[in-house]
PDB file of N, CA and C in Angstrom:
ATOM      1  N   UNK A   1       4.104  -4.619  -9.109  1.00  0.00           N
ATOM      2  CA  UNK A   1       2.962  -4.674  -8.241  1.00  0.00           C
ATOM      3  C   UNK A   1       3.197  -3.680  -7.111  1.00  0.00           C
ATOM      4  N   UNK A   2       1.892  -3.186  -6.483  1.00  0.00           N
ATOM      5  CA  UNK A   2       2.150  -2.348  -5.547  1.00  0.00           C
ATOM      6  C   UNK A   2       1.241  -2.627  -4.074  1.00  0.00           C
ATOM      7  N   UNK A   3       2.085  -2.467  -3.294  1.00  0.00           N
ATOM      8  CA  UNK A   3       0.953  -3.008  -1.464  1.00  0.00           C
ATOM      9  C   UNK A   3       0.869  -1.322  -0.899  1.00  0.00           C
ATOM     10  N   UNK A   4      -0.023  -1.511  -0.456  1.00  0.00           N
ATOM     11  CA  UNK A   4      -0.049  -0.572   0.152  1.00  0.00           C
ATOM     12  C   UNK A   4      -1.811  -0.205   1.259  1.00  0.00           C
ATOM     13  N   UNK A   5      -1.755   0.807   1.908  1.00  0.00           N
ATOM     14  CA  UNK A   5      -3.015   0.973   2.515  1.00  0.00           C
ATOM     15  C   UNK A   5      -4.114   1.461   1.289  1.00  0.00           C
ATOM     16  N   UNK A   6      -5.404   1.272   1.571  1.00  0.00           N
ATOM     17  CA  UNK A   6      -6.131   2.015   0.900  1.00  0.00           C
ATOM     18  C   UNK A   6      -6.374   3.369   1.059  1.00  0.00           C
ATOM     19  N   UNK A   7      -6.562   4.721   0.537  1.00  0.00           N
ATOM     20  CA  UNK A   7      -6.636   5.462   1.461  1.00  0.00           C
ATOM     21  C   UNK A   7      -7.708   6.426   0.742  1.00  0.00           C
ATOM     22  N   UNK A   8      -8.042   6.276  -0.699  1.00  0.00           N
ATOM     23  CA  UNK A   8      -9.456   6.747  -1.352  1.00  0.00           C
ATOM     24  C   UNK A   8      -9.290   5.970  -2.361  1.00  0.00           C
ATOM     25  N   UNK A   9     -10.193   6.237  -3.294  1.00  0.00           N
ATOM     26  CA  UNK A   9     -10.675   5.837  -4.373  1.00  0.00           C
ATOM     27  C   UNK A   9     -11.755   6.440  -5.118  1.00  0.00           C
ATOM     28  N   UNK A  10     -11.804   6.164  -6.243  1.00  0.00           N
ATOM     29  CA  UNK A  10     -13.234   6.917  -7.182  1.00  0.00           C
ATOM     30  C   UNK A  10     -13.848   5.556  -8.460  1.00  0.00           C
ATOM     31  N   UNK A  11     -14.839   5.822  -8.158  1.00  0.00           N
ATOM     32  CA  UNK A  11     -15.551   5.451  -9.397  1.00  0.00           C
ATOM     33  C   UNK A  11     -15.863   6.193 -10.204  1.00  0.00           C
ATOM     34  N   UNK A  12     -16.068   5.671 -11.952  1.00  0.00           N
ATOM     35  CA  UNK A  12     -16.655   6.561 -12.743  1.00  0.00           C
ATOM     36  C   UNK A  12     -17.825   6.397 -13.079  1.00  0.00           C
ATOM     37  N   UNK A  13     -18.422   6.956 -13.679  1.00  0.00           N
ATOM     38  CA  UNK A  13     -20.219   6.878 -13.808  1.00  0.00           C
ATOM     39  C   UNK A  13     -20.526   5.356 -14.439  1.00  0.00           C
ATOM     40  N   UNK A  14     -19.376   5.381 -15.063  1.00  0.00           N
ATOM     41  CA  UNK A  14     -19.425   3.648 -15.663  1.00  0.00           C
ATOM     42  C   UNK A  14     -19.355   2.515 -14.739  1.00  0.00           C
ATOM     43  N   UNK A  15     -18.741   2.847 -13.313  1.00  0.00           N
ATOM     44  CA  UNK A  15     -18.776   1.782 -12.655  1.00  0.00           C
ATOM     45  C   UNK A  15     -17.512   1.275 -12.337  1.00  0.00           C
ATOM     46  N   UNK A  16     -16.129   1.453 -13.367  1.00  0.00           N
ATOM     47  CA  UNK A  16     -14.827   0.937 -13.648  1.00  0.00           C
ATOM     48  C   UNK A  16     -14.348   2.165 -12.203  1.00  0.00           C
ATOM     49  N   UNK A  17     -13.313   2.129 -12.088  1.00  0.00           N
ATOM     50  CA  UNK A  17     -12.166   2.355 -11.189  1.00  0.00           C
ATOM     51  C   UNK A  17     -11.242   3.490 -11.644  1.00  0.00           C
ATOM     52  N   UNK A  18     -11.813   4.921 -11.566  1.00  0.00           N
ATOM     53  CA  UNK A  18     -11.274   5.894 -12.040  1.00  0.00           C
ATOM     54  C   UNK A  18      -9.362   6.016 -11.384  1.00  0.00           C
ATOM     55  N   UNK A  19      -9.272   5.978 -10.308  1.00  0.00           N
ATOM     56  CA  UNK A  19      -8.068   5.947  -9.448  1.00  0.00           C
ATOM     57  C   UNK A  19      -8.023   5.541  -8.263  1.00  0.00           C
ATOM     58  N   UNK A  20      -7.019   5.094  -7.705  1.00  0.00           N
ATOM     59  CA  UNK A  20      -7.329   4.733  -6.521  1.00  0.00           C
ATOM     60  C   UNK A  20      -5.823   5.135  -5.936  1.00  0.00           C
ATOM     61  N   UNK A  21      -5.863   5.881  -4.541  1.00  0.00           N
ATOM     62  CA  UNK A  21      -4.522   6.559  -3.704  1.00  0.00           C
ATOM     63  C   UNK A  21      -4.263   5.524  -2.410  1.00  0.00           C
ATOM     64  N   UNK A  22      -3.012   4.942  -2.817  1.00  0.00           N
ATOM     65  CA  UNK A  22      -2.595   4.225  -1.719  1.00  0.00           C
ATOM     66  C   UNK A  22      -1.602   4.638  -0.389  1.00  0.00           C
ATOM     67  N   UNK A  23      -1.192   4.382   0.530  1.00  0.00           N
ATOM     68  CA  UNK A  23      -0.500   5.565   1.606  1.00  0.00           C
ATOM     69  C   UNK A  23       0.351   3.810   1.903  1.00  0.00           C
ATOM     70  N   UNK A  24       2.001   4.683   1.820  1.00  0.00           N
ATOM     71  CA  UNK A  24       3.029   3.623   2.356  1.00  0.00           C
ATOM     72  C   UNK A  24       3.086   2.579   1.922  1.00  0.00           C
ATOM     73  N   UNK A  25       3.538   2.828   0.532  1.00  0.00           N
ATOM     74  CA  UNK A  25       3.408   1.752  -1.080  1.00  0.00           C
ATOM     75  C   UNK A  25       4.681   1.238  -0.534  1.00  0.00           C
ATOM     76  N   UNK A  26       4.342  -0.175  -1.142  1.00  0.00           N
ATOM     77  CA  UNK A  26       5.785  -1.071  -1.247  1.00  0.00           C
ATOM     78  C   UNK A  26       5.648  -1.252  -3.026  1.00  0.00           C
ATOM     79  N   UNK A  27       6.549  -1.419  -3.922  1.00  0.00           N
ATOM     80  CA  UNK A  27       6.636  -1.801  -4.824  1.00  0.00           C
ATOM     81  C   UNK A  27       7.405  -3.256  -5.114  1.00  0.00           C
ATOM     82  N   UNK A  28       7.174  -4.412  -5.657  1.00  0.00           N
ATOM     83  CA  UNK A  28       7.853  -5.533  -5.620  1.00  0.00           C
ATOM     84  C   UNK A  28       7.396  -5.879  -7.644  1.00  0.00           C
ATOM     85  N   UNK A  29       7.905  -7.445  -7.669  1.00  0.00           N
ATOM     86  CA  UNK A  29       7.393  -7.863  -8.395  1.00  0.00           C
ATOM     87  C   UNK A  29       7.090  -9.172  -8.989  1.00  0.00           C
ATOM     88  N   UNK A  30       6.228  -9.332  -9.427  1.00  0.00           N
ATOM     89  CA  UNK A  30       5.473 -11.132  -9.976  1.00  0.00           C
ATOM     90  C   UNK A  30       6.714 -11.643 -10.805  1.00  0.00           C
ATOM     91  N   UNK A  31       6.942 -12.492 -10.659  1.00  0.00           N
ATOM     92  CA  UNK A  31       7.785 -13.695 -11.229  1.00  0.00           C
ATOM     93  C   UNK A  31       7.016 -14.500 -12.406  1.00  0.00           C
ATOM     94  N   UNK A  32       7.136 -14.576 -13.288  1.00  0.00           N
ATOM     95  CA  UNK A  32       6.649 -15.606 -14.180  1.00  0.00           C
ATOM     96  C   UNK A  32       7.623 -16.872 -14.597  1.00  0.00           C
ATOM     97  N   UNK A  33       7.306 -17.733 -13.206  1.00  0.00           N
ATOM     98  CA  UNK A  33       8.161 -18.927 -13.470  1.00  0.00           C
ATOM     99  C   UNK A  33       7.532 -20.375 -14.215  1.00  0.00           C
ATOM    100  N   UNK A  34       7.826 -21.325 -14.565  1.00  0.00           N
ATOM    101  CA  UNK A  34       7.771 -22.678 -15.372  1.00  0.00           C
ATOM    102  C   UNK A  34       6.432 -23.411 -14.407  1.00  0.00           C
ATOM    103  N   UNK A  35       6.558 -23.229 -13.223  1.00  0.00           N
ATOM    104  CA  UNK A  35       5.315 -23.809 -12.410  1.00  0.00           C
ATOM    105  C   UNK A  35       4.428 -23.502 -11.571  1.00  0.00           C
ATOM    106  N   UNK A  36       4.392 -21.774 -11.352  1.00  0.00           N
ATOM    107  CA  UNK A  36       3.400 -20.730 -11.143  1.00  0.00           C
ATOM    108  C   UNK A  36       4.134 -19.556 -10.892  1.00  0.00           C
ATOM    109  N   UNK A  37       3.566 -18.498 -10.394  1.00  0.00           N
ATOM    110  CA  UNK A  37       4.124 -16.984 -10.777  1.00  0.00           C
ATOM    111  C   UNK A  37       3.728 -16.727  -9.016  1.00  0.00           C
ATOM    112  N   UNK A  38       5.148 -15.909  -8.747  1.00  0.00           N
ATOM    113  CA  UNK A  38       5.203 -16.052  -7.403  1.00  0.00           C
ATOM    114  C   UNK A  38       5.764 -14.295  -7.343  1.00  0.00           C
ATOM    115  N   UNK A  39       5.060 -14.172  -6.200  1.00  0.00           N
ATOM    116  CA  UNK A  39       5.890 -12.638  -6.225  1.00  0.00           C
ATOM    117  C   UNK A  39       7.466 -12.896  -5.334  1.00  0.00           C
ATOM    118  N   UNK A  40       7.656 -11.927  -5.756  1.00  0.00           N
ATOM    119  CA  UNK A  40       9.252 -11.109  -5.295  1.00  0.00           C
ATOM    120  C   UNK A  40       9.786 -11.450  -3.668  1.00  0.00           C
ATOM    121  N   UNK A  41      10.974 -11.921  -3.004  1.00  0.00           N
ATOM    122  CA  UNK A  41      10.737 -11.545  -1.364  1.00  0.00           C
ATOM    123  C   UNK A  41      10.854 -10.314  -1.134  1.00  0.00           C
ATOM    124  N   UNK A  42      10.271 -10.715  -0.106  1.00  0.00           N
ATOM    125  CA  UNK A  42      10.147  -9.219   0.717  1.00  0.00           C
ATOM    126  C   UNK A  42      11.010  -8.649   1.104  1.00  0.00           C
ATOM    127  N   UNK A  43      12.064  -8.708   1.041  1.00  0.00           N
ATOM    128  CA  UNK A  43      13.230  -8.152   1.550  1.00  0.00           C
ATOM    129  C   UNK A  43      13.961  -7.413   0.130  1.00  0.00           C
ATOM    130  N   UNK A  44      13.348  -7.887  -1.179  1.00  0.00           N
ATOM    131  CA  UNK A  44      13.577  -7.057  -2.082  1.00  0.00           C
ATOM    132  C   UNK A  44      12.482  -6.023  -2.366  1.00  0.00           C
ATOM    133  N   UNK A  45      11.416  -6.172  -1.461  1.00  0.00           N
ATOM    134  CA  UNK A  45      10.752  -4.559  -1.703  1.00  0.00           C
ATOM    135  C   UNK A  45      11.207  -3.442  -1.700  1.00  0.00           C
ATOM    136  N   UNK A  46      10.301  -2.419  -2.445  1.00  0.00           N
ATOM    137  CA  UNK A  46      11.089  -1.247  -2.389  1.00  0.00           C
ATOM    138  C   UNK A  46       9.955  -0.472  -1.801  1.00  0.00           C
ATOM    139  N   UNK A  47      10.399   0.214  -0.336  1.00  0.00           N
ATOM    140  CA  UNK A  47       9.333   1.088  -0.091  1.00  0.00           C
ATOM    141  C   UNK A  47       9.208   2.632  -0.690  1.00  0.00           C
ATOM    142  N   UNK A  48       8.235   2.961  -1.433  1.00  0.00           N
ATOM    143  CA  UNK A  48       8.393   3.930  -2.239  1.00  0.00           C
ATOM    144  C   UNK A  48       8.683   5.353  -1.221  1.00  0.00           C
ATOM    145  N   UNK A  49       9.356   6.273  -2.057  1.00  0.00           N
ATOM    146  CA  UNK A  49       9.056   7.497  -1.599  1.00  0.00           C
ATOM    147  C   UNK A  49       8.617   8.684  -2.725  1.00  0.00           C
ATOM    148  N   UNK A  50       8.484   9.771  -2.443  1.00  0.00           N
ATOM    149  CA  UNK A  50       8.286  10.977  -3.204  1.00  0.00           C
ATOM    150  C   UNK A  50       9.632  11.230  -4.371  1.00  0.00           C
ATOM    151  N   UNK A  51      10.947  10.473  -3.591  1.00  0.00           N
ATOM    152  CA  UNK A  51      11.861  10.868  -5.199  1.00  0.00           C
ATOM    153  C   UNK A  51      11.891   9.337  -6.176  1.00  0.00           C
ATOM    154  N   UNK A  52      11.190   7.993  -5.956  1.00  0.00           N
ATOM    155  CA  UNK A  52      11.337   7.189  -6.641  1.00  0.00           C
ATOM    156  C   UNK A  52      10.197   7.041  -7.290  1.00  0.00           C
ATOM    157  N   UNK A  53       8.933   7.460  -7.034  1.00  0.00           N
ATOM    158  CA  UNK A  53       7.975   7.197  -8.383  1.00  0.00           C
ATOM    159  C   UNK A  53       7.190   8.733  -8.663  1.00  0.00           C
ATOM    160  N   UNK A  54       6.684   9.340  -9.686  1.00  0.00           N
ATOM    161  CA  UNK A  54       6.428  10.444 -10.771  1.00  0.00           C
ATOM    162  C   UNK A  54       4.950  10.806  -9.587  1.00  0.00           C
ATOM    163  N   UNK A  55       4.034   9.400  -9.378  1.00  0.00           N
ATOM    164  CA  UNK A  55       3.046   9.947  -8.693  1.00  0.00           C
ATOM    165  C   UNK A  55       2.601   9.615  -7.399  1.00  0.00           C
ATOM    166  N   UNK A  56       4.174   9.608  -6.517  1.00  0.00           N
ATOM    167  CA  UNK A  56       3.980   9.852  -5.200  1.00  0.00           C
ATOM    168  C   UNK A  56       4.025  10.891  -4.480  1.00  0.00           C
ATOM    169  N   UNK A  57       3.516  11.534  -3.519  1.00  0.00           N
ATOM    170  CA  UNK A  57       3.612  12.589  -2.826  1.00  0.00           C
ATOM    171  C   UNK A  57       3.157  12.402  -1.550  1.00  0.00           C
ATOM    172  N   UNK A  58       4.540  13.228  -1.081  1.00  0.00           N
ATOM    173  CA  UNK A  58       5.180  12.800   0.132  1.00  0.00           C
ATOM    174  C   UNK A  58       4.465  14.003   1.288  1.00  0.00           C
ATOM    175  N   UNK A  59       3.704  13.846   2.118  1.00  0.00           N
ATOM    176  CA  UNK A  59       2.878  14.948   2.918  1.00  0.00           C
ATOM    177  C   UNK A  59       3.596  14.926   4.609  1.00  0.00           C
ATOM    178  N   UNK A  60       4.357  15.877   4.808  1.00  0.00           N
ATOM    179  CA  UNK A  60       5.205  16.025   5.838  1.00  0.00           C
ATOM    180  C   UNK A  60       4.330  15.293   7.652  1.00  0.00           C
ATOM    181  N   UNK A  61       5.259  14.389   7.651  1.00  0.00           N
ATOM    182  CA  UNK A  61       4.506  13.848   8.528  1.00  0.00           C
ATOM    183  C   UNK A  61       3.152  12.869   8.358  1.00  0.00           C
ATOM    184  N   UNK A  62       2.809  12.820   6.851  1.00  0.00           N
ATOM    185  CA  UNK A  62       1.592  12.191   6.732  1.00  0.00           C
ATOM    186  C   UNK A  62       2.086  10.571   6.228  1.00  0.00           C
ATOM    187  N   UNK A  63       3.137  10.298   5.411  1.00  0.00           N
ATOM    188  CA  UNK A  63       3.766   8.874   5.027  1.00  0.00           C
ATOM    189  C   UNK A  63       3.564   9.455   3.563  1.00  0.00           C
ATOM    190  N   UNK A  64       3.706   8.476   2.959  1.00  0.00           N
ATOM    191  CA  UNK A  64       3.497   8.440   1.278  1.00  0.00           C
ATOM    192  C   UNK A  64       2.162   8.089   0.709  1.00  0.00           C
ATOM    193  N   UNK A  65       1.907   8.926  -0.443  1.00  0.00           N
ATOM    194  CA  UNK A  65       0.964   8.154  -1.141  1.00  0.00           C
ATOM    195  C   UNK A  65       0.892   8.041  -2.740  1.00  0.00           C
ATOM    196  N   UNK A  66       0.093   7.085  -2.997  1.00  0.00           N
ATOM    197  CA  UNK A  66       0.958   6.711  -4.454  1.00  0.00           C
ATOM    198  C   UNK A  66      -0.681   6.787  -5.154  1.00  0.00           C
ATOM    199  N   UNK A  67      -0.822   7.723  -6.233  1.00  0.00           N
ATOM    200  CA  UNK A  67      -2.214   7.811  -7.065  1.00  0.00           C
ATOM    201  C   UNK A  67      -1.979   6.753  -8.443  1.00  0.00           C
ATOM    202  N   UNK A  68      -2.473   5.864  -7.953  1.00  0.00           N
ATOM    203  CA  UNK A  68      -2.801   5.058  -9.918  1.00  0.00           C
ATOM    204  C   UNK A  68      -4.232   5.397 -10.280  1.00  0.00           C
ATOM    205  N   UNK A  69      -4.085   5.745 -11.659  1.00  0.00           N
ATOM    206  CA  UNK A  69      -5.675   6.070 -12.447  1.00  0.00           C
ATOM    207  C   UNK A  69      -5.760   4.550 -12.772  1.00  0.00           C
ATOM    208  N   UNK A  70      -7.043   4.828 -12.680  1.00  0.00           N
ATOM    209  CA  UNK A  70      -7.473   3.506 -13.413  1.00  0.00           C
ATOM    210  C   UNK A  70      -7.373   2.377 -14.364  1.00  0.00           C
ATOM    211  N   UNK A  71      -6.641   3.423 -15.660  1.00  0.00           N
ATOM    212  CA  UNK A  71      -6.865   2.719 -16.991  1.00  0.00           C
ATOM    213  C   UNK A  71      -5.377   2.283 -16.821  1.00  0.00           C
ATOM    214  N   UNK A  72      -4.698   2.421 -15.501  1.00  0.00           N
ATOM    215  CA  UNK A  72      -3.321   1.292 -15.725  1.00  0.00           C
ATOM    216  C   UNK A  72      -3.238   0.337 -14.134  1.00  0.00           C
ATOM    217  N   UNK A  73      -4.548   0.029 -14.018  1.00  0.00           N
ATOM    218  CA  UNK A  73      -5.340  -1.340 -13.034  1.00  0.00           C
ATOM    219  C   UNK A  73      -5.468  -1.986 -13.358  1.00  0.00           C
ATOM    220  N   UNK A  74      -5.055  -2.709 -14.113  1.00  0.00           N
ATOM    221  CA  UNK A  74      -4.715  -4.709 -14.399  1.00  0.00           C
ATOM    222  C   UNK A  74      -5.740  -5.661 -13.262  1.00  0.00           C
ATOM    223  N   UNK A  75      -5.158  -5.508 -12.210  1.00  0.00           N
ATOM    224  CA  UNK A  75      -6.091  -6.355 -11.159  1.00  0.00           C
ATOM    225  C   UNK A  75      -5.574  -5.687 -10.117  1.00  0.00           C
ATOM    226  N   UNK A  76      -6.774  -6.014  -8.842  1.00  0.00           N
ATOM    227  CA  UNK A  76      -6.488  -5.364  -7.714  1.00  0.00           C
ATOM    228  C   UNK A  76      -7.357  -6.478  -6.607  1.00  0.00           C
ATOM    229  N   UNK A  77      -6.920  -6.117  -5.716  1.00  0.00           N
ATOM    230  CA  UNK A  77      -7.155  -7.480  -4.571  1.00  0.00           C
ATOM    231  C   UNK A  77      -7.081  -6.222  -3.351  1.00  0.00           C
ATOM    232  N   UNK A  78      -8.480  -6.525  -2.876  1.00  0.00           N
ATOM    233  CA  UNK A  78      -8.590  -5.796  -0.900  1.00  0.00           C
ATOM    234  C   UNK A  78      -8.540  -7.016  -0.230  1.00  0.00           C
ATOM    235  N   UNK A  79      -7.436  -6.626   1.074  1.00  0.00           N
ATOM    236  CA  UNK A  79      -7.525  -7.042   1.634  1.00  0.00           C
ATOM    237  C   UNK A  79      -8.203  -6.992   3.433  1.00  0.00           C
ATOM    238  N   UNK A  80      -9.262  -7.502   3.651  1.00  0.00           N
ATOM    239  CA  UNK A  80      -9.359  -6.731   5.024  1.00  0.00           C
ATOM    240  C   UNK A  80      -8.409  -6.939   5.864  1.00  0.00           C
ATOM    241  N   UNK A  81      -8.349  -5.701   6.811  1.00  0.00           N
ATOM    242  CA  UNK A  81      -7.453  -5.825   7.769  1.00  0.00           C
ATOM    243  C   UNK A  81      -8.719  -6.176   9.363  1.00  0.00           C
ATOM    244  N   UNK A  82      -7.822  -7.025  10.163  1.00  0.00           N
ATOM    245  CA  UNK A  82      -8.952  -7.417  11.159  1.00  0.00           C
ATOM    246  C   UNK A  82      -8.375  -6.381  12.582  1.00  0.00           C
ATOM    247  N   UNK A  83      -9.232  -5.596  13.360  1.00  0.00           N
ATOM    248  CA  UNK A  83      -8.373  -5.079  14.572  1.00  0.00           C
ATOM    249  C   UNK A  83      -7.535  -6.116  15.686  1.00  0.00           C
ATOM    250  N   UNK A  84      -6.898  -5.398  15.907  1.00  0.00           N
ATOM    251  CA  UNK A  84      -6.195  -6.292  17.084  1.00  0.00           C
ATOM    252  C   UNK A  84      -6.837  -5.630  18.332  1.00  0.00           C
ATOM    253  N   UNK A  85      -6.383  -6.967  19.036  1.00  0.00           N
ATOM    254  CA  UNK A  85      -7.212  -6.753  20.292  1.00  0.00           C
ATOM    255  C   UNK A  85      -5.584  -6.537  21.416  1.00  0.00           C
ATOM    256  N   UNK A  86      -5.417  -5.721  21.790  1.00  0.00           N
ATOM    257  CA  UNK A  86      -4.291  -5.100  22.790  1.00  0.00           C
ATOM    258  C   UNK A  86      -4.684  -4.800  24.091  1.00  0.00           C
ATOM    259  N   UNK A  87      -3.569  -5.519  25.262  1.00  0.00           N
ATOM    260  CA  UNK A  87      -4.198  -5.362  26.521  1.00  0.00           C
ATOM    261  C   UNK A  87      -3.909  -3.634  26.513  1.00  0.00           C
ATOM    262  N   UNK A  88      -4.465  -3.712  28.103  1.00  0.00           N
ATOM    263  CA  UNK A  88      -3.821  -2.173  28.409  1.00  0.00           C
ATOM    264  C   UNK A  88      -2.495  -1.821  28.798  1.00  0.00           C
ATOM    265  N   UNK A  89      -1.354  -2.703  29.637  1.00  0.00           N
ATOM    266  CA  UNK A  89      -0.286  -2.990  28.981  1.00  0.00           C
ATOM    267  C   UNK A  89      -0.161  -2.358  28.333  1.00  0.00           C
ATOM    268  N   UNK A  90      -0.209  -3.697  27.129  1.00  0.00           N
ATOM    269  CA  UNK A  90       0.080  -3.782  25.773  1.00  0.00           C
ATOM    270  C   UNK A  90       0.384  -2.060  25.226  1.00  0.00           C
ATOM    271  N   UNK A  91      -0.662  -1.684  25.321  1.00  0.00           N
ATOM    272  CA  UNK A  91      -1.102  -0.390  24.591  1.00  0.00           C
ATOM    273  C   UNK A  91      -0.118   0.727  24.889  1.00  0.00           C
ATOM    274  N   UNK A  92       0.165   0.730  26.440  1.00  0.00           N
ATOM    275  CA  UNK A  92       0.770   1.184  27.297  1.00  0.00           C
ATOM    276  C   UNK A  92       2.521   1.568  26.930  1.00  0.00           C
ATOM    277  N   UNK A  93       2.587   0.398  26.759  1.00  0.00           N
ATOM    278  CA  UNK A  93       3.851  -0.158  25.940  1.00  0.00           C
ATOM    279  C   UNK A  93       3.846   0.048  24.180  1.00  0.00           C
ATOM    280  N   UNK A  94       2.888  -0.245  23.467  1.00  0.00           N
ATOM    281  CA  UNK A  94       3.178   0.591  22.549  1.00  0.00           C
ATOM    282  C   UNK A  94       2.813   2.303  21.843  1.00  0.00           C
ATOM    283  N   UNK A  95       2.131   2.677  23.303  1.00  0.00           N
ATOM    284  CA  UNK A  95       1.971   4.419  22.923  1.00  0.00           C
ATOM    285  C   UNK A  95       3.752   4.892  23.152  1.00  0.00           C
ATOM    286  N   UNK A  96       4.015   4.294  24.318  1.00  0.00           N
ATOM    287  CA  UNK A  96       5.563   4.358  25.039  1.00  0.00           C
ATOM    288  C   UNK A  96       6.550   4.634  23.507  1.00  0.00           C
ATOM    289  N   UNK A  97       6.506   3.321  23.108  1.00  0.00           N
ATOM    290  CA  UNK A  97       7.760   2.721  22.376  1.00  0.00           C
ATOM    291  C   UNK A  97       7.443   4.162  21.259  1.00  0.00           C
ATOM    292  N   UNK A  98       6.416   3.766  20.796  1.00  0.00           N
ATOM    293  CA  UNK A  98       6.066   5.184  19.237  1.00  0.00           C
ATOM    294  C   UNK A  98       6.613   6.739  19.950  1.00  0.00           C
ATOM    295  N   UNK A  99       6.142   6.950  21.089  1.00  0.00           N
ATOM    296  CA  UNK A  99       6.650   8.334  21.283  1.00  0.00           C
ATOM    297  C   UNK A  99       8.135   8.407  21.396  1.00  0.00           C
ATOM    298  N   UNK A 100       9.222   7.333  21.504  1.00  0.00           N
ATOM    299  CA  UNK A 100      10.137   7.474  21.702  1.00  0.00           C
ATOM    300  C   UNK A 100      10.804   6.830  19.957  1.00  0.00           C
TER     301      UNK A 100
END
């Protein structure tokens, strides 16, 4: 399985899910156990890069992104992300922390 941001996608004239490019893939995986199927911990993720999977590419300064075509999309799940609400502080403190 793969997490990651959304970052495009395509449809085909059919409607199905030509590819879709994700940015700052984690790769893990589903468990098929005796009393439901649980994914992997998180601490055994693997965050992908440009030398561990064939169709990632790595854009200097941009993070990773990982292209799956369609016809190997099993299932896929969006999730929304909700904004956070940050004082000014807050913000203050984390423009700070990132530039350093």
């Amino acid at each position: 399985m793969y997490r990651g941001f959304l970052k495009d996608f395509c449809a085909a004239p059919d409607g199905r899910i030509a590819y879709i490019v994700l940015k700052d893939c984690w790769r893990f995986y589903l468990e098929l156990k005796d009393d439901a199927p649980v994914t992997s911990e998180e601490k055994d993720w693997l965050a992908l890069s440009a030398s561990q999977e064939a169709y990632c590419k790595q854009t200097a300064g941009m993070g990773n992104y990982l292209m799956i075509e369609g016809e190997d999309i099993a299932n896929i799940f969006f999730e929304k992300l909700r904004p956070m609400k940050i004082s000014k502080g807050g913000r203050r403190a984390l423009e700070k922390a990132l530039k350093n």
